[in-house]
C-alpha atoms as a PDB file:
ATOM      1  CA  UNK A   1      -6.035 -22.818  -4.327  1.00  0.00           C
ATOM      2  CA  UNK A   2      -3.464 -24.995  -2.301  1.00  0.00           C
ATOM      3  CA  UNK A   3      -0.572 -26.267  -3.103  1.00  0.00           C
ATOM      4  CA  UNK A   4       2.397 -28.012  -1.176  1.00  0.00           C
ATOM      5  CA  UNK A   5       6.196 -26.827  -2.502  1.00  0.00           C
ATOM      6  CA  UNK A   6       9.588 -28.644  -1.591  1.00  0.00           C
ATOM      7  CA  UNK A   7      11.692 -26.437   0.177  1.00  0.00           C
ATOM      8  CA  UNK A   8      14.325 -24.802  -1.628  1.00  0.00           C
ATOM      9  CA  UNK A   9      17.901 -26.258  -1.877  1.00  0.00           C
ATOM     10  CA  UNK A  10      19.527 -23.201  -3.000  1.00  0.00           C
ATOM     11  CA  UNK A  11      20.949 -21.628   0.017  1.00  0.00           C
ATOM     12  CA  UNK A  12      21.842 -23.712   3.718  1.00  0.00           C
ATOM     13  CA  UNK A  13      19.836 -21.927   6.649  1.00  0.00           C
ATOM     14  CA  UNK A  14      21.728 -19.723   8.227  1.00  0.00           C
ATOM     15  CA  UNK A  15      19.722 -18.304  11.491  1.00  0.00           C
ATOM     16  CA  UNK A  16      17.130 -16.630  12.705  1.00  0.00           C
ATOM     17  CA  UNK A  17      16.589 -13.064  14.192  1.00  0.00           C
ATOM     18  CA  UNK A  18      16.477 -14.656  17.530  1.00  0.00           C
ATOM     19  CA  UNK A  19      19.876 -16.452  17.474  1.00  0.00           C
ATOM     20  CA  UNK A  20      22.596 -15.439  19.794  1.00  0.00           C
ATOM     21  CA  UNK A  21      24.914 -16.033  16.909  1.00  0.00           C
ATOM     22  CA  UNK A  22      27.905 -12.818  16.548  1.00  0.00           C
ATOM     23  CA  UNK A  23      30.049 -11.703  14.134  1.00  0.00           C
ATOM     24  CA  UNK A  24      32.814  -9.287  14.929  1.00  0.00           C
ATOM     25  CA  UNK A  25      33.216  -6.398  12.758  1.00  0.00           C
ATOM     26  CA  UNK A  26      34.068  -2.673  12.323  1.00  0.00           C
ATOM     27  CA  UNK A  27      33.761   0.212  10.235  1.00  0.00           C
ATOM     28  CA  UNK A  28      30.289   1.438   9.026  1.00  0.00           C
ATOM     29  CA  UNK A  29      27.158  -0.333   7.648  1.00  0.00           C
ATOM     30  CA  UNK A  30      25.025   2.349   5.431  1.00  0.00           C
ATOM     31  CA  UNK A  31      21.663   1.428   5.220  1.00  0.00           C
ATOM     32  CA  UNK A  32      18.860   2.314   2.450  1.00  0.00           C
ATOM     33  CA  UNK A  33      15.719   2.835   3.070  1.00  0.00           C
ATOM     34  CA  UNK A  34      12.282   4.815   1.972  1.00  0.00           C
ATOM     35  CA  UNK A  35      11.299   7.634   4.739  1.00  0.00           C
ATOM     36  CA  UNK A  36       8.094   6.883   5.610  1.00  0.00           C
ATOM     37  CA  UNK A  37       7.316   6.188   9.516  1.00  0.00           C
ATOM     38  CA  UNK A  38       6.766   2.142   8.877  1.00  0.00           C
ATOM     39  CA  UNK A  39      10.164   2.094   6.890  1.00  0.00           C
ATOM     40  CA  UNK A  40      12.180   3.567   9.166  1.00  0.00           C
ATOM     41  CA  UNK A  41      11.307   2.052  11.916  1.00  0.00           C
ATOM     42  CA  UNK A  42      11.632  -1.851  10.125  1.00  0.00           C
ATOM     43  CA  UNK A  43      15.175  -0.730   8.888  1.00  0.00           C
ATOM     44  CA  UNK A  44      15.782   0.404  12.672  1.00  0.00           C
ATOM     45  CA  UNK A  45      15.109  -2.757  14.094  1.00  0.00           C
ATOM     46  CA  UNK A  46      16.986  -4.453  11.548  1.00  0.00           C
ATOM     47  CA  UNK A  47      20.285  -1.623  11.937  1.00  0.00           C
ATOM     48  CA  UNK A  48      19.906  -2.087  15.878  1.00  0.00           C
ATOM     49  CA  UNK A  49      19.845  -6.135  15.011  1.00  0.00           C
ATOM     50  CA  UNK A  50      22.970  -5.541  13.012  1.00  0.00           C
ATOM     51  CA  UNK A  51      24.725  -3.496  15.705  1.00  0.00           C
ATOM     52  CA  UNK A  52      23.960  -5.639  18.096  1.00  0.00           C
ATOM     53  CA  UNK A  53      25.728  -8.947  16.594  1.00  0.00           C
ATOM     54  CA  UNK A  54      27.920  -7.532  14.441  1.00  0.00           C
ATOM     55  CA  UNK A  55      29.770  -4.617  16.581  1.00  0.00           C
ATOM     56  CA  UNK A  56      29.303  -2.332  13.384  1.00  0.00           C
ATOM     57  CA  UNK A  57      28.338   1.159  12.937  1.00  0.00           C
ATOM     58  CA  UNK A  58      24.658   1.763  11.615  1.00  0.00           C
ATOM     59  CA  UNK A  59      23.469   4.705   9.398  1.00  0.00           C
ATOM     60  CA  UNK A  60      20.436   5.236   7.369  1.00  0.00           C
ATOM     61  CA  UNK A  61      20.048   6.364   4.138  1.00  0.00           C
ATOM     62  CA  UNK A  62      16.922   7.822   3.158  1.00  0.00           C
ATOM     63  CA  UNK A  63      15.482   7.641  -0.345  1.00  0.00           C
ATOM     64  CA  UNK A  64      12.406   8.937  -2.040  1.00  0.00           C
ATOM     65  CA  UNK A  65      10.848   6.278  -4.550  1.00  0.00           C
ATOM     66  CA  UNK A  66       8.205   6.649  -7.369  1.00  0.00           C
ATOM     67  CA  UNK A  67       5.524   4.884  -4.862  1.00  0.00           C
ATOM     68  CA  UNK A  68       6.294   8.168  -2.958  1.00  0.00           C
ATOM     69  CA  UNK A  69       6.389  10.301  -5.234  1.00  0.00           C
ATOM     70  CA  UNK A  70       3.306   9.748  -7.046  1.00  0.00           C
ATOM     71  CA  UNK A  71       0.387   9.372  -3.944  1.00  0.00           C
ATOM     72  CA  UNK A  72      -2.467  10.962  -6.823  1.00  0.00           C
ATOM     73  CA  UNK A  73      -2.594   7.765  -8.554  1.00  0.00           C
ATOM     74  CA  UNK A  74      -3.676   4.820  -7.380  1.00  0.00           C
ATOM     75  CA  UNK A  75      -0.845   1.794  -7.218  1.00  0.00           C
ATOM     76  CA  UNK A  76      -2.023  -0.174 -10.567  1.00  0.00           C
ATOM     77  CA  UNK A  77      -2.068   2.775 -12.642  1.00  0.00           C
ATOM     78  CA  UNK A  78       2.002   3.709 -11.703  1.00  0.00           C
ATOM     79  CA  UNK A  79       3.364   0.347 -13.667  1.00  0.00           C
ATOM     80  CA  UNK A  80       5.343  -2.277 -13.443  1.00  0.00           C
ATOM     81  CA  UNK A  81       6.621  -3.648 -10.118  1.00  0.00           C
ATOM     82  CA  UNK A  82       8.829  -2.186  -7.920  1.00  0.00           C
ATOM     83  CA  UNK A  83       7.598   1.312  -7.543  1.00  0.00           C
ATOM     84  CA  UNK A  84       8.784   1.288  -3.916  1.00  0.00           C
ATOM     85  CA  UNK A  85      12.157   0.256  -3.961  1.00  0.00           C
ATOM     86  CA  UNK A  86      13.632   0.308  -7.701  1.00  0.00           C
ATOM     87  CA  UNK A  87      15.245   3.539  -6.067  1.00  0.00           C
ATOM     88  CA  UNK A  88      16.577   1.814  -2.987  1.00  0.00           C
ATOM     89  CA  UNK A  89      18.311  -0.538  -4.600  1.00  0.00           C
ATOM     90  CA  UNK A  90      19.772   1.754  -7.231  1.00  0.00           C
ATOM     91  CA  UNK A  91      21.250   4.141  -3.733  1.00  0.00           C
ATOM     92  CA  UNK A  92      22.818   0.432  -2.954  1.00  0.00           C
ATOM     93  CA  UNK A  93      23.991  -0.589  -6.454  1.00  0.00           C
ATOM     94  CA  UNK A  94      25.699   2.859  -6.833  1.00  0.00           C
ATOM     95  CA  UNK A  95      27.442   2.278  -3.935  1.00  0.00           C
ATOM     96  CA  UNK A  96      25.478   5.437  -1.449  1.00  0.00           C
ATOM     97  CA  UNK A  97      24.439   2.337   0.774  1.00  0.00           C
ATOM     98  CA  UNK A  98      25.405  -0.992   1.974  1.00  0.00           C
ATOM     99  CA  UNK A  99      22.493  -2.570   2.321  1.00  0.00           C
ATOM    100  CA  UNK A 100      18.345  -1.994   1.352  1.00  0.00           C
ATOM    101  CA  UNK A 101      15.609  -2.596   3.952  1.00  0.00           C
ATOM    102  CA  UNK A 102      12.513  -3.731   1.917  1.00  0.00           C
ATOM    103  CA  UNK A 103       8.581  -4.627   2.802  1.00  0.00           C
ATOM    104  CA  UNK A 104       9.162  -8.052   1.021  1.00  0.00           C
ATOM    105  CA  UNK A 105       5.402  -7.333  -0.387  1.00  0.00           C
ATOM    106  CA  UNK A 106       6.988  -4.734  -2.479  1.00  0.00           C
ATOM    107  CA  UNK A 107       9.889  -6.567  -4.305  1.00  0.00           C
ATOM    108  CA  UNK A 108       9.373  -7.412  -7.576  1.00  0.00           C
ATOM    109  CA  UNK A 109       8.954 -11.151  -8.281  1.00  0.00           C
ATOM    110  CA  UNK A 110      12.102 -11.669  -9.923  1.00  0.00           C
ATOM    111  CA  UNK A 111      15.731 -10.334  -8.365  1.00  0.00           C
ATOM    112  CA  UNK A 112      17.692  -7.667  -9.102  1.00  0.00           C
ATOM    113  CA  UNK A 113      20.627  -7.540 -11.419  1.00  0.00           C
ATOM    114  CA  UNK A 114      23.752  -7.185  -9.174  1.00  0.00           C
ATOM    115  CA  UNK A 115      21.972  -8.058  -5.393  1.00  0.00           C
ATOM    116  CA  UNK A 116      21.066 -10.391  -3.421  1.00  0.00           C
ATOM    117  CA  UNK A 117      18.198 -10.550  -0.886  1.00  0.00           C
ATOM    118  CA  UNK A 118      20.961 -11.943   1.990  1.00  0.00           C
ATOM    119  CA  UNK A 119      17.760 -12.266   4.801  1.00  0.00           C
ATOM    120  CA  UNK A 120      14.716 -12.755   4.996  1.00  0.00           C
ATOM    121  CA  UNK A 121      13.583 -11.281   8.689  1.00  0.00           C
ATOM    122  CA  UNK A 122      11.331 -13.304  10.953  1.00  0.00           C
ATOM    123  CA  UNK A 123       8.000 -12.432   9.823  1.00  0.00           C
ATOM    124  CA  UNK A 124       5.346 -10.416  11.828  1.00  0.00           C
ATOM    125  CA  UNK A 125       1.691 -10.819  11.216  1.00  0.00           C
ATOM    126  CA  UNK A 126       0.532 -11.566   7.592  1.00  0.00           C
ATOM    127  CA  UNK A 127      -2.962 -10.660   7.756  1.00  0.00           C
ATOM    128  CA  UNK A 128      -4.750  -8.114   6.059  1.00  0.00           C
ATOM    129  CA  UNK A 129      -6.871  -6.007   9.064  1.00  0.00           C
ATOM    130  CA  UNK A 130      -9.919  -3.731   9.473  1.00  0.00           C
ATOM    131  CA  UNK A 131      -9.962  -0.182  10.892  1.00  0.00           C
ATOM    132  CA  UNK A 132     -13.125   1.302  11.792  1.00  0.00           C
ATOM    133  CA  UNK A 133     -15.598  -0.673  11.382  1.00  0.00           C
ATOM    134  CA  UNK A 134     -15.148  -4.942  11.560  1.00  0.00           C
ATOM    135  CA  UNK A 135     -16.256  -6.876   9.107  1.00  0.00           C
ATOM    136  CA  UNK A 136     -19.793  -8.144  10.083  1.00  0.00           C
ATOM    137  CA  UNK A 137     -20.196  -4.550  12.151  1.00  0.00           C
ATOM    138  CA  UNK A 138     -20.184  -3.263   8.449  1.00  0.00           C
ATOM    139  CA  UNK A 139     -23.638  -1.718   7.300  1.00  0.00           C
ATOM    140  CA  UNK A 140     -25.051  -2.675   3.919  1.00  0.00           C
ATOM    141  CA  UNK A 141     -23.880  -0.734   1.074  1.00  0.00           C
ATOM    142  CA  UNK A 142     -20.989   0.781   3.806  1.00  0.00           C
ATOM    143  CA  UNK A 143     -17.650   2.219   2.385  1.00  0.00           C
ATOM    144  CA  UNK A 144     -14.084   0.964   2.257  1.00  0.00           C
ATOM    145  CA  UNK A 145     -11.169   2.547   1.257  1.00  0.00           C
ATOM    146  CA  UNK A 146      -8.542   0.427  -0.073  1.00  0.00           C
ATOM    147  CA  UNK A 147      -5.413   0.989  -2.448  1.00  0.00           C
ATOM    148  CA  UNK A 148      -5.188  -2.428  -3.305  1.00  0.00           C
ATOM    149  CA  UNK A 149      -7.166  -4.671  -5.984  1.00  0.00           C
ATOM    150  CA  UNK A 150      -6.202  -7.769  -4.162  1.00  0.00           C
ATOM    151  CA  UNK A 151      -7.848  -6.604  -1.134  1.00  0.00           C
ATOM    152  CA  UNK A 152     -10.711  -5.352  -3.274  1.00  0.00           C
ATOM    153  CA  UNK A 153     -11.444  -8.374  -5.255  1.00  0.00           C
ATOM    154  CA  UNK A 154     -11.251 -10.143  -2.274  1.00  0.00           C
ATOM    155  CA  UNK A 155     -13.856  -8.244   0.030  1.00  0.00           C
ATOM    156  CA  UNK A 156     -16.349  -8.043  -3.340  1.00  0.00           C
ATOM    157  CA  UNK A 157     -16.152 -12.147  -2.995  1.00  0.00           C
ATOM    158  CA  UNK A 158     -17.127 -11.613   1.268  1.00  0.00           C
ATOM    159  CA  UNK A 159     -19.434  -8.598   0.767  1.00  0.00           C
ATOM    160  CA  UNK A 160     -20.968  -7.363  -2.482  1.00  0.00           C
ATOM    161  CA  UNK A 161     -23.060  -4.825  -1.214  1.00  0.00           C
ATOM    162  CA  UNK A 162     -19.622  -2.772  -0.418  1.00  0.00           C
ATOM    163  CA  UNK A 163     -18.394   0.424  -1.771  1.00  0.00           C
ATOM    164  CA  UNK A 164     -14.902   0.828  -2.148  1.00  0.00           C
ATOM    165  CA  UNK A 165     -12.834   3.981  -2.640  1.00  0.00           C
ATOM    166  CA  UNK A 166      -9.329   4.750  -3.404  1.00  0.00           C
ATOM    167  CA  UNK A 167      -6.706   4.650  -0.231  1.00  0.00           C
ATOM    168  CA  UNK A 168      -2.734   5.923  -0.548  1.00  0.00           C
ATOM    169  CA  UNK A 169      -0.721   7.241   1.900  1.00  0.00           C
ATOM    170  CA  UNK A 170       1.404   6.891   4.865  1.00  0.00           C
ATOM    171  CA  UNK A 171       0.157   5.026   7.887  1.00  0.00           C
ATOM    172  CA  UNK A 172      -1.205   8.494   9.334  1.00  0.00           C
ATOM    173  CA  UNK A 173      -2.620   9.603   6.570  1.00  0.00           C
ATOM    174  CA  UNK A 174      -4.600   6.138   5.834  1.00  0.00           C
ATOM    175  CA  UNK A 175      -5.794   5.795   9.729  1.00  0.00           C
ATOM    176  CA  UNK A 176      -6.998   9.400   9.164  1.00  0.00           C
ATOM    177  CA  UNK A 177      -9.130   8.475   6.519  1.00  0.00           C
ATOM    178  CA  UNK A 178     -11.440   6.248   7.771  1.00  0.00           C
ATOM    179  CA  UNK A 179     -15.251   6.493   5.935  1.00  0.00           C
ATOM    180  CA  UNK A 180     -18.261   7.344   8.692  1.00  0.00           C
ATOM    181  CA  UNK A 181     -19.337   4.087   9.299  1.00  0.00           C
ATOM    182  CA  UNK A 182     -16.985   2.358   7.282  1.00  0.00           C
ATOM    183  CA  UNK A 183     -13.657   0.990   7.166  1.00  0.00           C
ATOM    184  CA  UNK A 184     -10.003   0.634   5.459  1.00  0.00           C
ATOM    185  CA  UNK A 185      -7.846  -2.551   5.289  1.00  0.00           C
ATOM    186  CA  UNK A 186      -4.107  -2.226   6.081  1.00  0.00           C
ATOM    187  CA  UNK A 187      -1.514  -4.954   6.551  1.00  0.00           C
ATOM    188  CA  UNK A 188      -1.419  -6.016  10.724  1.00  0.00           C
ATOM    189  CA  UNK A 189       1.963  -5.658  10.735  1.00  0.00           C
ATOM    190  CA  UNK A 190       2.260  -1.865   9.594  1.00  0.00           C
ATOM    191  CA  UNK A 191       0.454  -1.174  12.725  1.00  0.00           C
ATOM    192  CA  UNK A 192       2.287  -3.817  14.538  1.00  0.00           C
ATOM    193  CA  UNK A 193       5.637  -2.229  14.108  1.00  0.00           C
ATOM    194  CA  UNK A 194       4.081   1.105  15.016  1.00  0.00           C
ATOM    195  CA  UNK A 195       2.408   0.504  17.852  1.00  0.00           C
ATOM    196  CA  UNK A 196      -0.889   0.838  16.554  1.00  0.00           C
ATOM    197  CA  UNK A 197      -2.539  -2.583  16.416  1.00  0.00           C
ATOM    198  CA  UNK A 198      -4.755  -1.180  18.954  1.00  0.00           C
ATOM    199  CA  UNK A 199      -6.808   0.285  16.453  1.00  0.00           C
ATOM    200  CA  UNK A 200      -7.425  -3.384  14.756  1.00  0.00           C
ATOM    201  CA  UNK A 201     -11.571  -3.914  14.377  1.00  0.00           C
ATOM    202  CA  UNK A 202     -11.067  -7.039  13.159  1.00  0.00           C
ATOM    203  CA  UNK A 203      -8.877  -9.331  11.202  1.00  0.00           C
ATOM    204  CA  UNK A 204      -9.063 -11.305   7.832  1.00  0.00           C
ATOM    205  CA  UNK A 205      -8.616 -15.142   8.181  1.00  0.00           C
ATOM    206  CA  UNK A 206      -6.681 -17.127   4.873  1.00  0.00           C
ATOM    207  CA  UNK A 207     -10.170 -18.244   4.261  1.00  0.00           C
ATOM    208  CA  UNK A 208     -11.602 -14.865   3.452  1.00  0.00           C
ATOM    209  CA  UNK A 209      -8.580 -13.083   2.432  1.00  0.00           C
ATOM    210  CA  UNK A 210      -5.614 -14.314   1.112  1.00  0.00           C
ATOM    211  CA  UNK A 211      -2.273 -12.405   2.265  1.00  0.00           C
ATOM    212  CA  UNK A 212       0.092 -10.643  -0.509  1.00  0.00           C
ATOM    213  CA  UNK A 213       3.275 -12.250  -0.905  1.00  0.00           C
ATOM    214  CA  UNK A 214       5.755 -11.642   1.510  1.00  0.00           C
ATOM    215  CA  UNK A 215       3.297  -9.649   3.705  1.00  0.00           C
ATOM    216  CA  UNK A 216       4.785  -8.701   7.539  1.00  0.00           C
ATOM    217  CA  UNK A 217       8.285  -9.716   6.438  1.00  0.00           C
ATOM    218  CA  UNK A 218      11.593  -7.931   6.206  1.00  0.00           C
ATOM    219  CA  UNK A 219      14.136  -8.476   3.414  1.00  0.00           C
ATOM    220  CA  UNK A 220      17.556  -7.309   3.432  1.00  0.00           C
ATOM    221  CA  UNK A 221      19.314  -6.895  -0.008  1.00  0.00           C
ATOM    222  CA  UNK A 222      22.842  -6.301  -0.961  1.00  0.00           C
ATOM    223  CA  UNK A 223      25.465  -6.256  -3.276  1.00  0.00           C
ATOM    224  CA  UNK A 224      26.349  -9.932  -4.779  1.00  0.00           C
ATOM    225  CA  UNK A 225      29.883  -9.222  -4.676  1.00  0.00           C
ATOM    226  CA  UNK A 226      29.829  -7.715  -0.974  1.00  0.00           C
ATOM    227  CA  UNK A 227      30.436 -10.885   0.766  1.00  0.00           C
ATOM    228  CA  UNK A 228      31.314  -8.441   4.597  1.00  0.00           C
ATOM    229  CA  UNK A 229      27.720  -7.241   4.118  1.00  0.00           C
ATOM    230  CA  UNK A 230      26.496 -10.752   3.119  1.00  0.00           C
ATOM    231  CA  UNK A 231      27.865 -12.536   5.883  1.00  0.00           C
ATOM    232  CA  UNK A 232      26.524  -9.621   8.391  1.00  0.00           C
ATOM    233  CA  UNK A 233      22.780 -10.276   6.712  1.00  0.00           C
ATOM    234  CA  UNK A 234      23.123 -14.000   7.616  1.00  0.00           C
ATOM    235  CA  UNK A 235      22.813 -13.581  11.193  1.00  0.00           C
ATOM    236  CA  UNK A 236      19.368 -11.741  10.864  1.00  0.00           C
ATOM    237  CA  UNK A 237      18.229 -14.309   8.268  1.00  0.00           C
ATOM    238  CA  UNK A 238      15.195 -16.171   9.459  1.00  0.00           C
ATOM    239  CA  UNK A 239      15.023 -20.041   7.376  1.00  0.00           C
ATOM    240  CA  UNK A 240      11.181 -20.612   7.685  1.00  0.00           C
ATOM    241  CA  UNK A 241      10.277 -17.310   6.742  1.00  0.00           C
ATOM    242  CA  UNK A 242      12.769 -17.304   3.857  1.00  0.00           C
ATOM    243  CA  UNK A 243      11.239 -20.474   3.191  1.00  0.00           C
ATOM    244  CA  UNK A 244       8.029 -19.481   2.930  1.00  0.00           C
ATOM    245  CA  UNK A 245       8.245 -15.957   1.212  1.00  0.00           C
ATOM    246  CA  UNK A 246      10.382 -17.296  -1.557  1.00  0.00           C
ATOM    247  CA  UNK A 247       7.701 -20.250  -1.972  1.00  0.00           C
ATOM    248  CA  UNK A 248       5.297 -17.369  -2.420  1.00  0.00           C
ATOM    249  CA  UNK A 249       7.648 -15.010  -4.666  1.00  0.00           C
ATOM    250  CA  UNK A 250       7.817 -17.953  -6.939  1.00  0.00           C
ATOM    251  CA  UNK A 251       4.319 -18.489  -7.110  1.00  0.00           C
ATOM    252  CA  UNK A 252       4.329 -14.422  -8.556  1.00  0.00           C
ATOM    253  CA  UNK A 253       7.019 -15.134 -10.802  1.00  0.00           C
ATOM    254  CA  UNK A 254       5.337 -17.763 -12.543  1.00  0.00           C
ATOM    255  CA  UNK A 255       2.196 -15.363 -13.319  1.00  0.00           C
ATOM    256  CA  UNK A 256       4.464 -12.220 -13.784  1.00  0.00           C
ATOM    257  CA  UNK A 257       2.678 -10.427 -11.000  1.00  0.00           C
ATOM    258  CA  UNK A 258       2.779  -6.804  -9.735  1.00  0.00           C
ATOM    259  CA  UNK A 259       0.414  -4.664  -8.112  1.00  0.00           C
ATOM    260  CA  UNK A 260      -1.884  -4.211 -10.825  1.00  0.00           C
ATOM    261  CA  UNK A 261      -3.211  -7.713 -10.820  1.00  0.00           C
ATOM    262  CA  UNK A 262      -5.436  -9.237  -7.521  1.00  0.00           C
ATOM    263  CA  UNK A 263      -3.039 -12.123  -6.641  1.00  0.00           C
ATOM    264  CA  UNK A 264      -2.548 -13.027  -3.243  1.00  0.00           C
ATOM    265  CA  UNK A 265      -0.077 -16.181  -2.164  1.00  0.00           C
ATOM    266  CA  UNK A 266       1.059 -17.267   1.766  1.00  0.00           C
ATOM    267  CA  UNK A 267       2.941 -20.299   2.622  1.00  0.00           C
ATOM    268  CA  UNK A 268       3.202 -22.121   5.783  1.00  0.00           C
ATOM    269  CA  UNK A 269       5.316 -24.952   6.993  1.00  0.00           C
ATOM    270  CA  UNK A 270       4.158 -28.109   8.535  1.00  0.00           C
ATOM    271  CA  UNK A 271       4.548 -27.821  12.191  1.00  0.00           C
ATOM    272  CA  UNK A 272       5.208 -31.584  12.488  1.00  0.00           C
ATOM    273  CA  UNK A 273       7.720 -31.140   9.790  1.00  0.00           C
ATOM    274  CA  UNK A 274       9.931 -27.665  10.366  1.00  0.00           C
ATOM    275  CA  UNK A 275      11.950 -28.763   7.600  1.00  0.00           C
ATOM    276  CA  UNK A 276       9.882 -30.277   5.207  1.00  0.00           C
ATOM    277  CA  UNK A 277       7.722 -28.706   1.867  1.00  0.00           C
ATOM    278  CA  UNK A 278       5.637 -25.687   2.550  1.00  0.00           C
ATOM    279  CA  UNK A 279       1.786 -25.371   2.393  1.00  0.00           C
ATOM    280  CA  UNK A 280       0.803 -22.519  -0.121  1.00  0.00           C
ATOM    281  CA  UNK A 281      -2.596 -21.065  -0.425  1.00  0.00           C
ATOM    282  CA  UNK A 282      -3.527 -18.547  -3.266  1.00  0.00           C
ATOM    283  CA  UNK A 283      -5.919 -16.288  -4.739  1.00  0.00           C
ATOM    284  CA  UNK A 284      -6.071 -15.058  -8.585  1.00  0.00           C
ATOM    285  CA  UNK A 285      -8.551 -12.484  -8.772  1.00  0.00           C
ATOM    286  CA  UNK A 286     -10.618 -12.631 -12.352  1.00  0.00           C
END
């Protein structure tokens, strides 16, 4: 499914992870964030971002979440959305933290009471990726461990012949996992930011698998009310990739989506027209 959306009016651009654009400050900036290996080290790059053009102290906050908590049952079966960073925000809301570091993929399609996603970081990779085995290296009836129905609805579509088996986990714990002649599909940019993309067999195109909203971004939420944090976000706020993930995020909000449905949505801007109304491609899984 395609569509083409009008960008939104709702908030001026205001920069890009690459702009040399500073903002003196002082004092401390607390920031929230799950404690898995992937999560620290996106709300690293984002503190060391902050430090950088802001002068500011960085610290991390570490939070467990449900999603955590609960790695015996597979994501759909938890409920509702949020499961991995309803806690996060609550360490910001009550006031432990500053500032949450999110996988945009895992926000819920609607915002938060009381805080605002202030930036949108420039996105990494948004493709979905095979480990082990690549797609057409795949033997008949091989399996594939996966935690996610999107990806599963999508790969039945590509290759019914496939077995699939449940996948949760950290990053080590997934790569460990790998089925004898088979494979698992992880987001690129997980293994991007860890240094692992070596271990890429092959990657999904849009054509055969449609990306989960806000996959390989960053988001960076705070308090509506704390306009010092606020105005620090905006210099790591990226406008095309806000662009695009809140194009997508819409497109969620419209169905009500969360994990336990297979909906994928990715936008893209017209490279002849930076500025202009987003491309968005989706899948709705039956």
């Amino acid at each position: 499914m395609r569509a083409h959306l009008a960008a939104s009016a709702t908030r001026p651009p205001s920069g890009n992870c690459s702009t040399s654009r500073e903002q003196a400050m002082t004092g401390l900036l607390r920031i929230a964030t799950r404690g898995s290996q992937q999560a620290l080290r996106q709300a690293e790059t984002a503190g060391a971002l902050l430090a950088e053009r802001t002068g500011a102290e960085v610290k991390y906050v570490i939070v467990q979440t449900t999603g955590d908590q609960r790695q015996d049952v597979p994501l759909h079966q938890i409920g509702g959305q949020g499961v991995f960073v309803k806690e996060v925000q609550r360490a910001v809301l009550d006031g432990r933290a500053d500032l949450a570091a999110h996988s945009a993929k895992d926000l819920p399609s609607t915002a938060a009471d009381g805080l605002d996603l202030a930036a949108f970081c420039e996105r990494r990779s948004p493709w979905d990726v095979l480990v082990g085995r690549s797609l057409v290296d795949l033997p008949n009836g091989a399996t594939v461990a996966t935690g996610s129905v999107r990806r599963r609805a999508q790969l039945m579509l590509l290759r019914p012949d496939l077995q699939f088996v449940e996948l949760r986990g950290n990053i080590q714990t997934r790569l460990s996992r790998v089925p004898d002649d088979g494979a698992i599909v992880m987001a690129e940019a997980a293994l991007q930011i860890l240094g692992l993309d070596h271990r890429v067999a092959s990657r999904f195109t849009l054509d055969e698998m449609v990306p989960q909203a806000g996959q390989g971004c960053v988001a960076l939420e705070c308090r509506v009310d704390d306009e010092r944090t606020r105005a620090a976000l905006a210099l790591l706020d990226h406008p095309p990739t806000r662009r695009c993930v809140e194009a997508e995020r819409a497109f969620l909000a419209t169905l009500g989506s969360g994990c336990s449905l297979p909906i994928g949505a990715y936008a893209e801007p017209d490279p002849a027209v930076p500025d202009g109304p987003v491309s968005l491609r989706t899948f709705v899984g039956v």
